[in-house]
PDB file of N, CA and C in Angstrom:
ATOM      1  N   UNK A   1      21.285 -10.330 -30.099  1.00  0.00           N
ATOM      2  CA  UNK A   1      20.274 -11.358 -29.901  1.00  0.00           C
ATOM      3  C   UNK A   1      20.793 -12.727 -30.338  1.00  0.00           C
ATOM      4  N   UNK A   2      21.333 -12.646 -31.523  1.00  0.00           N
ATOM      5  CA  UNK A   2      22.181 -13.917 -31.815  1.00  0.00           C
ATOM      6  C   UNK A   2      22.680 -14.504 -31.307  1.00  0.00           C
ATOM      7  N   UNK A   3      24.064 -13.651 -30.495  1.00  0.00           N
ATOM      8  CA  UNK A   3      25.039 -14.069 -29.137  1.00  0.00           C
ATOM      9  C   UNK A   3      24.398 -14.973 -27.935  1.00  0.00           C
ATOM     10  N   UNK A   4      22.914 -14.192 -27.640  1.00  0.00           N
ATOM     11  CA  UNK A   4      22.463 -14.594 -26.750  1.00  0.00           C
ATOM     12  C   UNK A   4      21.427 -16.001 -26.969  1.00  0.00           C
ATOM     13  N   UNK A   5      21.241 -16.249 -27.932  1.00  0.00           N
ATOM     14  CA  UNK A   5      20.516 -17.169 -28.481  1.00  0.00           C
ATOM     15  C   UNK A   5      21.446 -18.734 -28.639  1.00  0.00           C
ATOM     16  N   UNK A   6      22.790 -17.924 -29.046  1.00  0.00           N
ATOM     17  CA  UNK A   6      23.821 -19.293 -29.282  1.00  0.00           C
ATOM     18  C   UNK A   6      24.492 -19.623 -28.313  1.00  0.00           C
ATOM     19  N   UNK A   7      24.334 -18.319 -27.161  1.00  0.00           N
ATOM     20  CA  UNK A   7      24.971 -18.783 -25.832  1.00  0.00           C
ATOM     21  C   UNK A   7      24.002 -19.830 -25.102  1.00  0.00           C
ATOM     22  N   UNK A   8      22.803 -19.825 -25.273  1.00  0.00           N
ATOM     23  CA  UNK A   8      21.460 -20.435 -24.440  1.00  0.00           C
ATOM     24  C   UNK A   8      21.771 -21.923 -25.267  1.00  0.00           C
ATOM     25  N   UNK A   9      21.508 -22.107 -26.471  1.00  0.00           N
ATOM     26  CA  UNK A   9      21.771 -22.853 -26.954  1.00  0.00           C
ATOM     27  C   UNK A   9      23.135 -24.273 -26.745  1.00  0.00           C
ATOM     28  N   UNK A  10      24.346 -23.463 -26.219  1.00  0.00           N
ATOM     29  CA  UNK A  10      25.823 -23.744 -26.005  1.00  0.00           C
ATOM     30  C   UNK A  10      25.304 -24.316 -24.662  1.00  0.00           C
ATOM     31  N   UNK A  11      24.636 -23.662 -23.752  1.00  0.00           N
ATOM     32  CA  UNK A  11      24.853 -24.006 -22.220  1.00  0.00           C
ATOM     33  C   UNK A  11      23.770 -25.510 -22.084  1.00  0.00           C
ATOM     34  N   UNK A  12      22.748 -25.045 -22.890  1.00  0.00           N
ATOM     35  CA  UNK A  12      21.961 -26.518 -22.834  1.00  0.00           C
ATOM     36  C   UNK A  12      22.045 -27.419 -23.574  1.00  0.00           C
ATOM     37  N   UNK A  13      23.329 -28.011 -24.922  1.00  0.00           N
ATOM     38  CA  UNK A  13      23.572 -28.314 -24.979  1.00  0.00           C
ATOM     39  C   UNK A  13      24.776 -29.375 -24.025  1.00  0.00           C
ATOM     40  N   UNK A  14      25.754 -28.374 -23.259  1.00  0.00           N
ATOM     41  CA  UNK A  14      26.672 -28.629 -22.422  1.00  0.00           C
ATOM     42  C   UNK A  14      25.994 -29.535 -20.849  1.00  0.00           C
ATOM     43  N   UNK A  15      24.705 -28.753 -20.608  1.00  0.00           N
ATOM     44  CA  UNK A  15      25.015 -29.379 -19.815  1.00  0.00           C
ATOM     45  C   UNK A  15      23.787 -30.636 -19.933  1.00  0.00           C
ATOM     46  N   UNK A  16      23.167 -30.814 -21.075  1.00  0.00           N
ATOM     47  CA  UNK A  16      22.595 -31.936 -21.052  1.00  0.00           C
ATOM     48  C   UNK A  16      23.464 -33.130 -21.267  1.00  0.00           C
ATOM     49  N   UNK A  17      24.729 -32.836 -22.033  1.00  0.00           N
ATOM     50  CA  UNK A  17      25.770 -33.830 -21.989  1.00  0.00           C
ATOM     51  C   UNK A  17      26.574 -34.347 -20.896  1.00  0.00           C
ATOM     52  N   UNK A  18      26.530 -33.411 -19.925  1.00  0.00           N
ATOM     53  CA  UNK A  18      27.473 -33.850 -18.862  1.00  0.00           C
ATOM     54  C   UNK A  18      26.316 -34.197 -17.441  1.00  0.00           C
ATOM     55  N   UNK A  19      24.751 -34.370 -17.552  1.00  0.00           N
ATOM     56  CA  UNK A  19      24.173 -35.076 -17.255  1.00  0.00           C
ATOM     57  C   UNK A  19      23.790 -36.727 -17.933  1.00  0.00           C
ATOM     58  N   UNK A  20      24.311 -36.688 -19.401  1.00  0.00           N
ATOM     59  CA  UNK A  20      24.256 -37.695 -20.090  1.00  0.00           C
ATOM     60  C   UNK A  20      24.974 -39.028 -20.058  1.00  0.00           C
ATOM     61  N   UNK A  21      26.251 -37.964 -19.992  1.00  0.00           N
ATOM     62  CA  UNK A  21      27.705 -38.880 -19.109  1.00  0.00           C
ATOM     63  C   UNK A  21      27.650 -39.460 -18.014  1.00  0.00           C
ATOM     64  N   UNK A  22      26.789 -38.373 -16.953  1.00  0.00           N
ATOM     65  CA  UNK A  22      26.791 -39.066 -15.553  1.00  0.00           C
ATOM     66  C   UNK A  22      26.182 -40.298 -15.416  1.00  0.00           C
ATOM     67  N   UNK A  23      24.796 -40.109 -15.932  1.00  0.00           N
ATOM     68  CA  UNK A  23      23.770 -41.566 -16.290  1.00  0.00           C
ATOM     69  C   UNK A  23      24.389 -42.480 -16.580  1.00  0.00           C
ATOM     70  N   UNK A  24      25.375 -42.640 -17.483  1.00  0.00           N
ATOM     71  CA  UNK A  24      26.060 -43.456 -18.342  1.00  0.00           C
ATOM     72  C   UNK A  24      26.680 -43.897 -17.356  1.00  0.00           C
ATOM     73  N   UNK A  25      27.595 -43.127 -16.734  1.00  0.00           N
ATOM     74  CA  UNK A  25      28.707 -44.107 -15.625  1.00  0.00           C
ATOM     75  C   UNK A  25      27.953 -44.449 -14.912  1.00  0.00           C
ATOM     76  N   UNK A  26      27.118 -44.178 -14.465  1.00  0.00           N
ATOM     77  CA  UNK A  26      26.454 -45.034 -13.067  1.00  0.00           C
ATOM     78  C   UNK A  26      25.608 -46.238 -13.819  1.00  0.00           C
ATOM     79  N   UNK A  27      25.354 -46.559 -14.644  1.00  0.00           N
ATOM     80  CA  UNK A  27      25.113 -47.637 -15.212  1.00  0.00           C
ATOM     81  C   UNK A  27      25.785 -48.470 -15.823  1.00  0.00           C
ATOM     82  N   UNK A  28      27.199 -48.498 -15.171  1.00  0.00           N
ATOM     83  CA  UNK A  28      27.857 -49.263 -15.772  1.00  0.00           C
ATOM     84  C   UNK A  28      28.307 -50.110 -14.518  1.00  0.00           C
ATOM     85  N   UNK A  29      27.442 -49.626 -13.084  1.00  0.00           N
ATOM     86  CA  UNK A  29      27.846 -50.438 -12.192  1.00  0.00           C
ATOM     87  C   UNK A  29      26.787 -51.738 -12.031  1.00  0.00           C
ATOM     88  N   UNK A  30      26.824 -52.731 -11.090  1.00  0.00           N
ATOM     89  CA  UNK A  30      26.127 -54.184 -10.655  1.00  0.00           C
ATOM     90  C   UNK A  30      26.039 -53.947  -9.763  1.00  0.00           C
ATOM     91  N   UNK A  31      24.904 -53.440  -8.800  1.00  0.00           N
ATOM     92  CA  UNK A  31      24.966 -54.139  -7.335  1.00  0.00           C
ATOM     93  C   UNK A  31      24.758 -55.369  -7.089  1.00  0.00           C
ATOM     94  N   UNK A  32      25.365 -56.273  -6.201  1.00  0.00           N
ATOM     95  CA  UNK A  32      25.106 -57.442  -5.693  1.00  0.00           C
ATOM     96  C   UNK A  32      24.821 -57.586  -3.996  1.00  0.00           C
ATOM     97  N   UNK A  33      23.498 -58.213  -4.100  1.00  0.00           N
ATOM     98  CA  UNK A  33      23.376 -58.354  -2.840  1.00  0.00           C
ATOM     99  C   UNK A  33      23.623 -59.531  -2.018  1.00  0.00           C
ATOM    100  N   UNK A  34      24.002 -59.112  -0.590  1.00  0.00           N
ATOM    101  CA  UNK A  34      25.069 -60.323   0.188  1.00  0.00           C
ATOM    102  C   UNK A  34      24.231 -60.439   1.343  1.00  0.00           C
ATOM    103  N   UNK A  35      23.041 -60.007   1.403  1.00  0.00           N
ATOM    104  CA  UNK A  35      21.990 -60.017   2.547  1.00  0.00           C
ATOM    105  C   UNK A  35      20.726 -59.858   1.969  1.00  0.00           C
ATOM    106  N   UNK A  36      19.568 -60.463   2.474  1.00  0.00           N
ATOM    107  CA  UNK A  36      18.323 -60.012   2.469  1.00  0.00           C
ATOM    108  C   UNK A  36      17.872 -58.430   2.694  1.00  0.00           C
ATOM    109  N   UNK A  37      17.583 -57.620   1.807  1.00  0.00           N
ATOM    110  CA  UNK A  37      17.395 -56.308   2.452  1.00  0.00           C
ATOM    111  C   UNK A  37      15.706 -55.769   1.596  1.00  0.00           C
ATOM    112  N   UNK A  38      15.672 -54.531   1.209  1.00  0.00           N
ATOM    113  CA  UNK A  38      14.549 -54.122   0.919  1.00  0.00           C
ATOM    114  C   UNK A  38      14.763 -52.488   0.434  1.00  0.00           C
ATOM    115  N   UNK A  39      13.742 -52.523  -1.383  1.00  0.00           N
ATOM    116  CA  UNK A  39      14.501 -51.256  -2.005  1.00  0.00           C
ATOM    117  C   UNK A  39      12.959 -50.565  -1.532  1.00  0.00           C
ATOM    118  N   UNK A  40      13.344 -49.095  -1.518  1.00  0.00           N
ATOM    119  CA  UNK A  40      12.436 -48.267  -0.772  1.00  0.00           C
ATOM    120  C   UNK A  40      12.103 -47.381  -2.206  1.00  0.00           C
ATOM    121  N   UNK A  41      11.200 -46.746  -1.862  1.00  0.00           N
ATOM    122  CA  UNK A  41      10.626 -45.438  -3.033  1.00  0.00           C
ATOM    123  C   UNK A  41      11.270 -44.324  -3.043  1.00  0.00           C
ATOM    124  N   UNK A  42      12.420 -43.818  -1.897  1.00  0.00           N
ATOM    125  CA  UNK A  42      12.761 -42.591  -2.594  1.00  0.00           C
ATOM    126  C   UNK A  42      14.375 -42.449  -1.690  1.00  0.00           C
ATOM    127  N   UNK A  43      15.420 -41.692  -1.818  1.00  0.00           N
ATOM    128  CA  UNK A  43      16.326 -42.109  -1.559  1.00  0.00           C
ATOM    129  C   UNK A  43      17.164 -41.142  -0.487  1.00  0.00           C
ATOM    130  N   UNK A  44      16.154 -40.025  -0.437  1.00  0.00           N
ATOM    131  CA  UNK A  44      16.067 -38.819   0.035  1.00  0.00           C
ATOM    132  C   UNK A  44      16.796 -39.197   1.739  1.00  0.00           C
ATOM    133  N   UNK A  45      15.936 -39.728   1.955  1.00  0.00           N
ATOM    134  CA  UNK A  45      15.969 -40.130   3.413  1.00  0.00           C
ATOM    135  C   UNK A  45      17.621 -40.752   3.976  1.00  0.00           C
ATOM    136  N   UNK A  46      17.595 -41.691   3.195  1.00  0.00           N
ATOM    137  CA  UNK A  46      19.511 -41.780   3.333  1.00  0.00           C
ATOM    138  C   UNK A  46      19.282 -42.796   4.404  1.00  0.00           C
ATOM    139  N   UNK A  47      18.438 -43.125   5.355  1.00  0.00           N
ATOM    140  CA  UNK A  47      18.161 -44.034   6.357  1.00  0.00           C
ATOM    141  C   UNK A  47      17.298 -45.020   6.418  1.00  0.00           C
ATOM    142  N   UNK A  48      16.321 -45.273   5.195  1.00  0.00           N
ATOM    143  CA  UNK A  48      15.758 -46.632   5.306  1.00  0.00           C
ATOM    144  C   UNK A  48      14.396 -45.760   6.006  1.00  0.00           C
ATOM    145  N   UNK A  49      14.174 -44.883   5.911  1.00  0.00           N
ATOM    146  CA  UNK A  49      12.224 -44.339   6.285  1.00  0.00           C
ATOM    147  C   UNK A  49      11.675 -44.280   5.771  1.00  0.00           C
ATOM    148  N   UNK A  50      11.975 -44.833   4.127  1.00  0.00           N
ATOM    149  CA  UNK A  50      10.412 -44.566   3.097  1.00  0.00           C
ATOM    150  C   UNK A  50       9.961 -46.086   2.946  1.00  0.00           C
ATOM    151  N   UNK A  51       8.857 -45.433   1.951  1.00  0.00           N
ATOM    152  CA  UNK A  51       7.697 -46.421   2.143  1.00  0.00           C
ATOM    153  C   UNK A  51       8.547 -48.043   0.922  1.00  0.00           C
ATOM    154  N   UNK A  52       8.440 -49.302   1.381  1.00  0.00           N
ATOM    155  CA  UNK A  52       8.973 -50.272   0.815  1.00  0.00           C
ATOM    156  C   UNK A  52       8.460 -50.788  -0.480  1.00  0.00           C
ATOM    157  N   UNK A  53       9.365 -50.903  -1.391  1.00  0.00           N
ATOM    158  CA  UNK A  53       8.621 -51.050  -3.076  1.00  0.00           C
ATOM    159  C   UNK A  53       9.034 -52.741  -3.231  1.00  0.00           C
ATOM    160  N   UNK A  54       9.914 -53.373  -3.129  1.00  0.00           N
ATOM    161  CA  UNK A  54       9.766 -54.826  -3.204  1.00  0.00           C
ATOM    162  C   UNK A  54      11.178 -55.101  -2.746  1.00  0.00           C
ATOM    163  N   UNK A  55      11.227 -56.395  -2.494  1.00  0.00           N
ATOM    164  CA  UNK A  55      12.399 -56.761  -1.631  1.00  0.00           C
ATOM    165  C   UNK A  55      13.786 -57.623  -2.581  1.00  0.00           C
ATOM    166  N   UNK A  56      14.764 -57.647  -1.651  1.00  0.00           N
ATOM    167  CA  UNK A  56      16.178 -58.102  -2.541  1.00  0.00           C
ATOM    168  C   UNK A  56      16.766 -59.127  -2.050  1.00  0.00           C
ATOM    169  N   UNK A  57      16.767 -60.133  -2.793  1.00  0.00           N
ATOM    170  CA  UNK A  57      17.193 -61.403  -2.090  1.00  0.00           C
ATOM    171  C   UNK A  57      19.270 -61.678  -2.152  1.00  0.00           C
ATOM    172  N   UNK A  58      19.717 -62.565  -0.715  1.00  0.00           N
ATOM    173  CA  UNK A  58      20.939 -62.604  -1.096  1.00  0.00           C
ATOM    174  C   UNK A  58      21.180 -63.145  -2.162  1.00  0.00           C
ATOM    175  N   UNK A  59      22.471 -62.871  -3.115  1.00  0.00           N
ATOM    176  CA  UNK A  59      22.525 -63.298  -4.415  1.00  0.00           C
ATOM    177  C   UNK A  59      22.551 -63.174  -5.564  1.00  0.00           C
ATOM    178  N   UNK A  60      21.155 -61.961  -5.264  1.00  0.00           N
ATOM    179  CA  UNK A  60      20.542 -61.367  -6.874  1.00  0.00           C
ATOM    180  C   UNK A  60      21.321 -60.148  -7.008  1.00  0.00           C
ATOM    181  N   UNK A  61      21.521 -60.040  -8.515  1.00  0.00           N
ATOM    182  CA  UNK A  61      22.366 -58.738  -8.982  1.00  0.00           C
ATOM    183  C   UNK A  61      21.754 -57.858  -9.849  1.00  0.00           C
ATOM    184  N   UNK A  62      21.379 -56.770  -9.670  1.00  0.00           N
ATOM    185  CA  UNK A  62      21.068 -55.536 -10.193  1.00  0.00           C
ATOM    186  C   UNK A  62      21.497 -54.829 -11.203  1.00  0.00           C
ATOM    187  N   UNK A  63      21.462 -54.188 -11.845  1.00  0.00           N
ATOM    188  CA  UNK A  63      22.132 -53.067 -12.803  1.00  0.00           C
ATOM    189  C   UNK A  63      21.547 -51.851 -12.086  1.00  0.00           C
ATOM    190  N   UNK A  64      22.302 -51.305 -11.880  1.00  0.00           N
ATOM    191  CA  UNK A  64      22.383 -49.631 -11.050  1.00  0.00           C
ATOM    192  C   UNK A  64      21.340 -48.943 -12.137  1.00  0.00           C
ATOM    193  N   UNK A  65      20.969 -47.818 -12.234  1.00  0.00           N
ATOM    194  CA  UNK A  65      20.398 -47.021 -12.969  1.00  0.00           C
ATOM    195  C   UNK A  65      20.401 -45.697 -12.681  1.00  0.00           C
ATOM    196  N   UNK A  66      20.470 -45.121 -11.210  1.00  0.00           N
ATOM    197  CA  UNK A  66      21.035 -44.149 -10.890  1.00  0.00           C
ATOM    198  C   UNK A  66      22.129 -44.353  -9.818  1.00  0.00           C
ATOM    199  N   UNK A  67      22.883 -43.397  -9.308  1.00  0.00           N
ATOM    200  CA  UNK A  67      23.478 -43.013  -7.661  1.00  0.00           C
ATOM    201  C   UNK A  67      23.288 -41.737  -6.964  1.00  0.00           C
ATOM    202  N   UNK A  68      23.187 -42.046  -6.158  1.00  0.00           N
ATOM    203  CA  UNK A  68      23.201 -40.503  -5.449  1.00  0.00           C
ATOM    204  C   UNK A  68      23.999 -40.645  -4.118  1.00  0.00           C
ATOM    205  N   UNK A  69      24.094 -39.747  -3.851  1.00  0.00           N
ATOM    206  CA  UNK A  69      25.234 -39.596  -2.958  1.00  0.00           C
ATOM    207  C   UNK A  69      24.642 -38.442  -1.893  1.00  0.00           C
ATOM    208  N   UNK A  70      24.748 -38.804  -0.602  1.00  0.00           N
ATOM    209  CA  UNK A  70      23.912 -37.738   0.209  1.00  0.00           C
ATOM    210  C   UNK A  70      25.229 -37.752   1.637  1.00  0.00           C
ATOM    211  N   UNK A  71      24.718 -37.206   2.742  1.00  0.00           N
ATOM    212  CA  UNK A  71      25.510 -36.521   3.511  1.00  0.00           C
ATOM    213  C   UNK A  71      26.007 -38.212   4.400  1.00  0.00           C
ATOM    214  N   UNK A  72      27.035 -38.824   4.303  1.00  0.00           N
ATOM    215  CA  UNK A  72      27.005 -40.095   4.654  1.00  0.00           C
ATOM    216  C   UNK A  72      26.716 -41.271   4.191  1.00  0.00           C
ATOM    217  N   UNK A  73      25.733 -41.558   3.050  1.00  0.00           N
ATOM    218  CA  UNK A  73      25.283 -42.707   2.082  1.00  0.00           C
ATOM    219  C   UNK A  73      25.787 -42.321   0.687  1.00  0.00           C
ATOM    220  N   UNK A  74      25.452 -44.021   0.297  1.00  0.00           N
ATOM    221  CA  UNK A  74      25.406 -43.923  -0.952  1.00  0.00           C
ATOM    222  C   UNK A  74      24.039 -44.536  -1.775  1.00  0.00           C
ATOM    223  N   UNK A  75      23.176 -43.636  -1.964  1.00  0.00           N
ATOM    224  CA  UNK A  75      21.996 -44.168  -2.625  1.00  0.00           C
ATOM    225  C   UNK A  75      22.044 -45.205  -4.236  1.00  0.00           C
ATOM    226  N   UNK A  76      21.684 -46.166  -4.293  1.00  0.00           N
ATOM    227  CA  UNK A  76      21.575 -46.853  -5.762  1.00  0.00           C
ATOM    228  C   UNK A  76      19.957 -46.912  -6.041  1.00  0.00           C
ATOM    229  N   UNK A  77      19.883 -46.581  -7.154  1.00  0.00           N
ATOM    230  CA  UNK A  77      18.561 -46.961  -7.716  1.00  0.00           C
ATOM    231  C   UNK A  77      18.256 -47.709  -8.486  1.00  0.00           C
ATOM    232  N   UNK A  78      17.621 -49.163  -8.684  1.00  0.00           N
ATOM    233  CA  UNK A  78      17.871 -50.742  -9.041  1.00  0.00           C
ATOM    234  C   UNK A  78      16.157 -51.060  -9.714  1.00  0.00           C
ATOM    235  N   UNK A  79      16.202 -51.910 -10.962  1.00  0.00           N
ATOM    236  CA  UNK A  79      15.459 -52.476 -11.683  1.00  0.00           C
ATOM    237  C   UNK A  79      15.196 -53.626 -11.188  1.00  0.00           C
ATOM    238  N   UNK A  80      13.374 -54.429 -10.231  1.00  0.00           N
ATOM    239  CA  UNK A  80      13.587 -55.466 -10.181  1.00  0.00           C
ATOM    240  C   UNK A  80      13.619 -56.496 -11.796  1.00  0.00           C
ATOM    241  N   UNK A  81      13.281 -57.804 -11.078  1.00  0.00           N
ATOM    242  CA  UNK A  81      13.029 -58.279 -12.673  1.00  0.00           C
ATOM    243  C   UNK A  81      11.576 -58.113 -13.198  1.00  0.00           C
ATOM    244  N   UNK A  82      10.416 -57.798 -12.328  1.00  0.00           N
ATOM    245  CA  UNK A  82       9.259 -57.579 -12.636  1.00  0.00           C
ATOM    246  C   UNK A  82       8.578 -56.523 -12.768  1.00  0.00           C
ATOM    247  N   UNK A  83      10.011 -55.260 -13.379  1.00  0.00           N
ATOM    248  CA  UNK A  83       9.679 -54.219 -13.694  1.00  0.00           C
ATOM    249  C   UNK A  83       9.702 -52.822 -12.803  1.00  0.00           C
ATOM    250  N   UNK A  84       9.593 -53.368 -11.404  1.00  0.00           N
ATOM    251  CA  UNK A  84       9.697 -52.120 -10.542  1.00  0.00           C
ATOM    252  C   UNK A  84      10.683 -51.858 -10.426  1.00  0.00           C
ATOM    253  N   UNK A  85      11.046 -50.651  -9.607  1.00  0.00           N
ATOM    254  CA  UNK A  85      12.527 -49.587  -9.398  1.00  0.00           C
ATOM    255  C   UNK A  85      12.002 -49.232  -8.064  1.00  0.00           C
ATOM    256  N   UNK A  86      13.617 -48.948  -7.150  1.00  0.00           N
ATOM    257  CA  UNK A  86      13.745 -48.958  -6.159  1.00  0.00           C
ATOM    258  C   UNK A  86      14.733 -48.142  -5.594  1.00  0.00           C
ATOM    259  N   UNK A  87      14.993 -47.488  -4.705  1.00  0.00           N
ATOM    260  CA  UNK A  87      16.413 -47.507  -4.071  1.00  0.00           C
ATOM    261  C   UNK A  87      16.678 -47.819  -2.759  1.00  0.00           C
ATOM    262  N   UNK A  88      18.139 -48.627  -2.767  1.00  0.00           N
ATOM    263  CA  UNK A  88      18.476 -49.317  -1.783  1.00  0.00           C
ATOM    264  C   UNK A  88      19.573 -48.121  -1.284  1.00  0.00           C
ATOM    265  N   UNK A  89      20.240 -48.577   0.073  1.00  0.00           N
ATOM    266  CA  UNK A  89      21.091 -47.474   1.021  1.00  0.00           C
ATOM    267  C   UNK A  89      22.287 -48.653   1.220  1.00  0.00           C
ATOM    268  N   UNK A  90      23.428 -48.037   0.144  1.00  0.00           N
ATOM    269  CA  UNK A  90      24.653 -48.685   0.407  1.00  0.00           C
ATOM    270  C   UNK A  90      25.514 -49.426   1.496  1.00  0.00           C
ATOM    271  N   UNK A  91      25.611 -49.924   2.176  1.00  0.00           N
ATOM    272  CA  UNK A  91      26.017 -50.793   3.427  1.00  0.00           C
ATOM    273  C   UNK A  91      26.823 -51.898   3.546  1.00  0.00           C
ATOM    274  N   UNK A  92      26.571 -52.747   4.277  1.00  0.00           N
ATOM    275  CA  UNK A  92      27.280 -53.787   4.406  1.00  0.00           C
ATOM    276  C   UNK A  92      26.874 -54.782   3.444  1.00  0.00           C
ATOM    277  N   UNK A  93      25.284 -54.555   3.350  1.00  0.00           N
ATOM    278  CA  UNK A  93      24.762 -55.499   2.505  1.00  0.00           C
ATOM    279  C   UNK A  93      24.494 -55.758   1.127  1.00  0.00           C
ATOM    280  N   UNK A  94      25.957 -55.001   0.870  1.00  0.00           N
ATOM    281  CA  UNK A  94      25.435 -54.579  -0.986  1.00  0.00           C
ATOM    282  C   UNK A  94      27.394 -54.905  -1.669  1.00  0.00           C
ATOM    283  N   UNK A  95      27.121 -55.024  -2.256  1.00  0.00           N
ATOM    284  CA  UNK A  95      28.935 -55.009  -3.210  1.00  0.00           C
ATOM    285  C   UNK A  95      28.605 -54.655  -4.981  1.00  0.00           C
ATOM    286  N   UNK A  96      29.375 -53.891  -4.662  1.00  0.00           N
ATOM    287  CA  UNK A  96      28.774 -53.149  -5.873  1.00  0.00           C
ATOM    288  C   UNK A  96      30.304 -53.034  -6.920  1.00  0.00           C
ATOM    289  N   UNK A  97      29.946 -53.838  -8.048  1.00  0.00           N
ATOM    290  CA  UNK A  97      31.388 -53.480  -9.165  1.00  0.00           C
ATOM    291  C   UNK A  97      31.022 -52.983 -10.242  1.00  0.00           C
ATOM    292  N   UNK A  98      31.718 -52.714 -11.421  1.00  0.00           N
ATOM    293  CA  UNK A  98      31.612 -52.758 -13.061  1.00  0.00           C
ATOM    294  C   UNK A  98      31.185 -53.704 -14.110  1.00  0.00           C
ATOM    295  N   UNK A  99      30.463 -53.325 -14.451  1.00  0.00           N
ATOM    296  CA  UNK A  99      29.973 -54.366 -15.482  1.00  0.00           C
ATOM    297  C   UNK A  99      31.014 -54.128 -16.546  1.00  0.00           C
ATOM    298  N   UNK A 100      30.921 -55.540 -16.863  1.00  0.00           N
ATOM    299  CA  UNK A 100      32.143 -55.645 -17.725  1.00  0.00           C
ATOM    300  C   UNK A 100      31.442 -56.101 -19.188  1.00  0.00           C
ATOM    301  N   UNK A 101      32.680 -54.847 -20.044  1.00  0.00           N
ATOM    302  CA  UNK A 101      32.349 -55.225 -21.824  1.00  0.00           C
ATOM    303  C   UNK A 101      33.422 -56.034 -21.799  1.00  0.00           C
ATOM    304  N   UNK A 102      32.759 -56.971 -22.949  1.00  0.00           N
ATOM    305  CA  UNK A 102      33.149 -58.032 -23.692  1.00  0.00           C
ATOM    306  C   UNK A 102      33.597 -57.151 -25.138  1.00  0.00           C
TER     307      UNK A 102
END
C-alpha cells in the first residue's frame, strides 16, 4: 500500500511539474501585432469561427499566457489591457518573440 501510495504521489508530483514548465515557457513569449485582427473565445476551432472577445490593434504587444498547437495552427492565448483573455490564430498578422530578462 505504501509503494502504491508513493508511486501516486511520484506521478502527480511529476507531472504537475512538467505542466508547470510548459506554462512557464509559453510565457515567456510577446506577441506583436502587425495587422488589425480580433482575439476569439476559444481556440479549438484553429480557423477564426468562435464567438469574438475584443479586438487587437496594429502595434500592440501581448504577453502570451498559453499556446496550443493544433493540426496546422498555432493558437496564442493573450491578456487585453482591460482584463479580458482571448485567443488569436497565428498568421501573417502576428510576430511573436521572447521576452527578454534584464
Amino acid at each position: 500500500m505504501k509503494i502504491l501510495l508513493s508511486s501516486i504521489i511520484i506521478v502527480f508530483i511529476l507531472t504537475y511539474g512538467v505542466v508547470w514548465f510548459d506554462t512557464q515557457q509559453d510565457r515567456e513569449n510577446i506577441l506583436r501585432v502587425k495587422k488589425d485582427s480580433i482575439a476569439f473565445e476559444d481556440w479549438k476551432c484553429g480557423y477564426l469561427c468562435n464567438t469574438p472577445i475584443f479586438k487587437v490593434y496594429d502595434g500592440e504587444k501581448y504577453n502570451v499566457l498559453r499556446i496550443r498547437y493544433g493540426k496546422g495552427f498555432m493558437a496564442f492565448k493573450i491578456k487585453s489591457k482591460n482584463g479580458l483573455t482571448g485567443w488569436t490564430i497565428l498568421d501573417g498578422q502576428y510576430e511573436i518573440t521572447k521576452l527578454e530578462h534584464n
